[in-house]
Protein backbone atom coordinates (compact mmCIF):
# COMPACT_ATOMS: atom_id res chain seq x y z
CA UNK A 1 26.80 -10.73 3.91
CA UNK A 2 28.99 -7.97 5.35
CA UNK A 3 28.15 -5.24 3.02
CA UNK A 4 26.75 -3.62 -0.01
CA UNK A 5 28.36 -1.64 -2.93
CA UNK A 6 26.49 1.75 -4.24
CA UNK A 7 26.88 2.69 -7.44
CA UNK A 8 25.13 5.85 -9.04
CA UNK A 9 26.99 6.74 -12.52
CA UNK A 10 30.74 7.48 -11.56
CA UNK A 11 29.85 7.61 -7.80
CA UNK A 12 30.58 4.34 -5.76
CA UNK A 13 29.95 3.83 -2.04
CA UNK A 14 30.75 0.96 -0.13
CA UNK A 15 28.23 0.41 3.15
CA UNK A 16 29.31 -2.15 5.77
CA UNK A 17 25.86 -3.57 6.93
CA UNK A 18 24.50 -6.80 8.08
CA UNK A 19 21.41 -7.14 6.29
CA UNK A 20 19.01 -5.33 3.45
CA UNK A 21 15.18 -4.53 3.20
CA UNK A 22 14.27 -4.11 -0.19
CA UNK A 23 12.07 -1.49 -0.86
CA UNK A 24 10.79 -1.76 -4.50
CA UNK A 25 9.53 2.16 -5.47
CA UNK A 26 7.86 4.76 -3.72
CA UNK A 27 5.10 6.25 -5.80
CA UNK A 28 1.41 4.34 -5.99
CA UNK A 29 0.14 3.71 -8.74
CA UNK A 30 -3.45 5.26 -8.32
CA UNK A 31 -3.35 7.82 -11.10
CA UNK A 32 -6.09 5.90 -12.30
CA UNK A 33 -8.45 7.19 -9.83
CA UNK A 34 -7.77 11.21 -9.90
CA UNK A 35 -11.37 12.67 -10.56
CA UNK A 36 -13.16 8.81 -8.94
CA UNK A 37 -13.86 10.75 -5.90
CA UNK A 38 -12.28 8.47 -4.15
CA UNK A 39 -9.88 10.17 -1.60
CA UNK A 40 -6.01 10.40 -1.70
CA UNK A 41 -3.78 11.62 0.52
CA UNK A 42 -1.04 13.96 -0.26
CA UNK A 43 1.37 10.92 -1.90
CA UNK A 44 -1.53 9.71 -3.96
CA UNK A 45 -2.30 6.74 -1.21
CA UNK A 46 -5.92 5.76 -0.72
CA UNK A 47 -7.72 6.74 2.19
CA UNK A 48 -9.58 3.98 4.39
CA UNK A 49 -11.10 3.65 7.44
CA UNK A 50 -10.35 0.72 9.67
CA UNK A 51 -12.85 -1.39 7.83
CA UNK A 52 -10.55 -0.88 4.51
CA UNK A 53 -13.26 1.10 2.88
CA UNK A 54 -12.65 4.38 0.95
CA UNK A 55 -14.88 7.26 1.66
CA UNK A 56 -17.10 6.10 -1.57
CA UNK A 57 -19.49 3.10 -0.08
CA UNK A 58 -18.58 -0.50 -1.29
CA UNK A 59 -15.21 0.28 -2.30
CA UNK A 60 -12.23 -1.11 -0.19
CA UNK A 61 -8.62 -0.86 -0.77
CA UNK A 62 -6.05 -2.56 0.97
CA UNK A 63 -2.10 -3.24 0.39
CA UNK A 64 0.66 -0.76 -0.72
CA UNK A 65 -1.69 1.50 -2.17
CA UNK A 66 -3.40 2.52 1.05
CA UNK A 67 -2.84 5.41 3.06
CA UNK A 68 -0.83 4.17 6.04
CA UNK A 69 0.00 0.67 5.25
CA UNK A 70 3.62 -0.65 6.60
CA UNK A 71 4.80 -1.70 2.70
CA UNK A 72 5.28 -5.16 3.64
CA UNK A 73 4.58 -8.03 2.05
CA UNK A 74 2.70 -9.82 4.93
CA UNK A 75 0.68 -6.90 6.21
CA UNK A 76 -0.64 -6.28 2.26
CA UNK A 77 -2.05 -10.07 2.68
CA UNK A 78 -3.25 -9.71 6.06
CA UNK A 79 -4.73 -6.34 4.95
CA UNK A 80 -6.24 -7.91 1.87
CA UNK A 81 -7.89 -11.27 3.76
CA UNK A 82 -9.46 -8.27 5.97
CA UNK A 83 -10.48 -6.17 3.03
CA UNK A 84 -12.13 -9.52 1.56
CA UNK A 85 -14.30 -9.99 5.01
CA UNK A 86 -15.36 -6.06 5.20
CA UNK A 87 -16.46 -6.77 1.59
CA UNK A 88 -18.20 -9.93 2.51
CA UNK A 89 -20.02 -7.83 5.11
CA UNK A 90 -20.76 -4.75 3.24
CA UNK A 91 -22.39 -7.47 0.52
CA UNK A 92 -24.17 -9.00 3.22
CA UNK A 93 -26.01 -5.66 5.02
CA UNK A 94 -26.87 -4.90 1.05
CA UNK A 95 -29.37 -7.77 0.90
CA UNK A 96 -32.68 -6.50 0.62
């Protein structure tokens, strides 16, 4: 690879580079939970605490869709195996 070609409508730009990150989209999709109570930031990303849990008890996001996430692939899964144990813990305290 030495390059990549642009093209928006009539408009084409050629960049010489020497690799790409794909970045699929930009937007969340979390419409879904306007009016939940559960918190977004500005972008519509949900907001955790370092536990992965939202500010409604139980509830635990993790991935793309949370506020401050890298976008990457291999963070989402890290962030979701920790999401997973913070459940597994939140379950566990629950217990009566």
């Amino acid at each position: 690879m030495n390059g990549i070609e642009i093209n928006q409508e009539d408009d084409i730009k050629q960049l010489e580079v020497e690799g790409v990150f794909v970045f699929i989209g930009l937007n969340p999709n979390t419409g879904f939970l306007q009016g939940s109570g559960i918190e977004l930031d500005e972008q519509g990303l949900i907001k955790t605490n370092s536990r992965l849990e939202t500010n409604i008890p139980g509830i635990f996001a993790s991935g793309d869709v949370r506020s401050g996430a890298t976008m990457q692939i291999a963070s989402a899964v890290g962030e979701g195996a920790s999401a997973a144990l913070s459940i597994r813990e939140y379950l566990e305290s629950q217990k009566h």
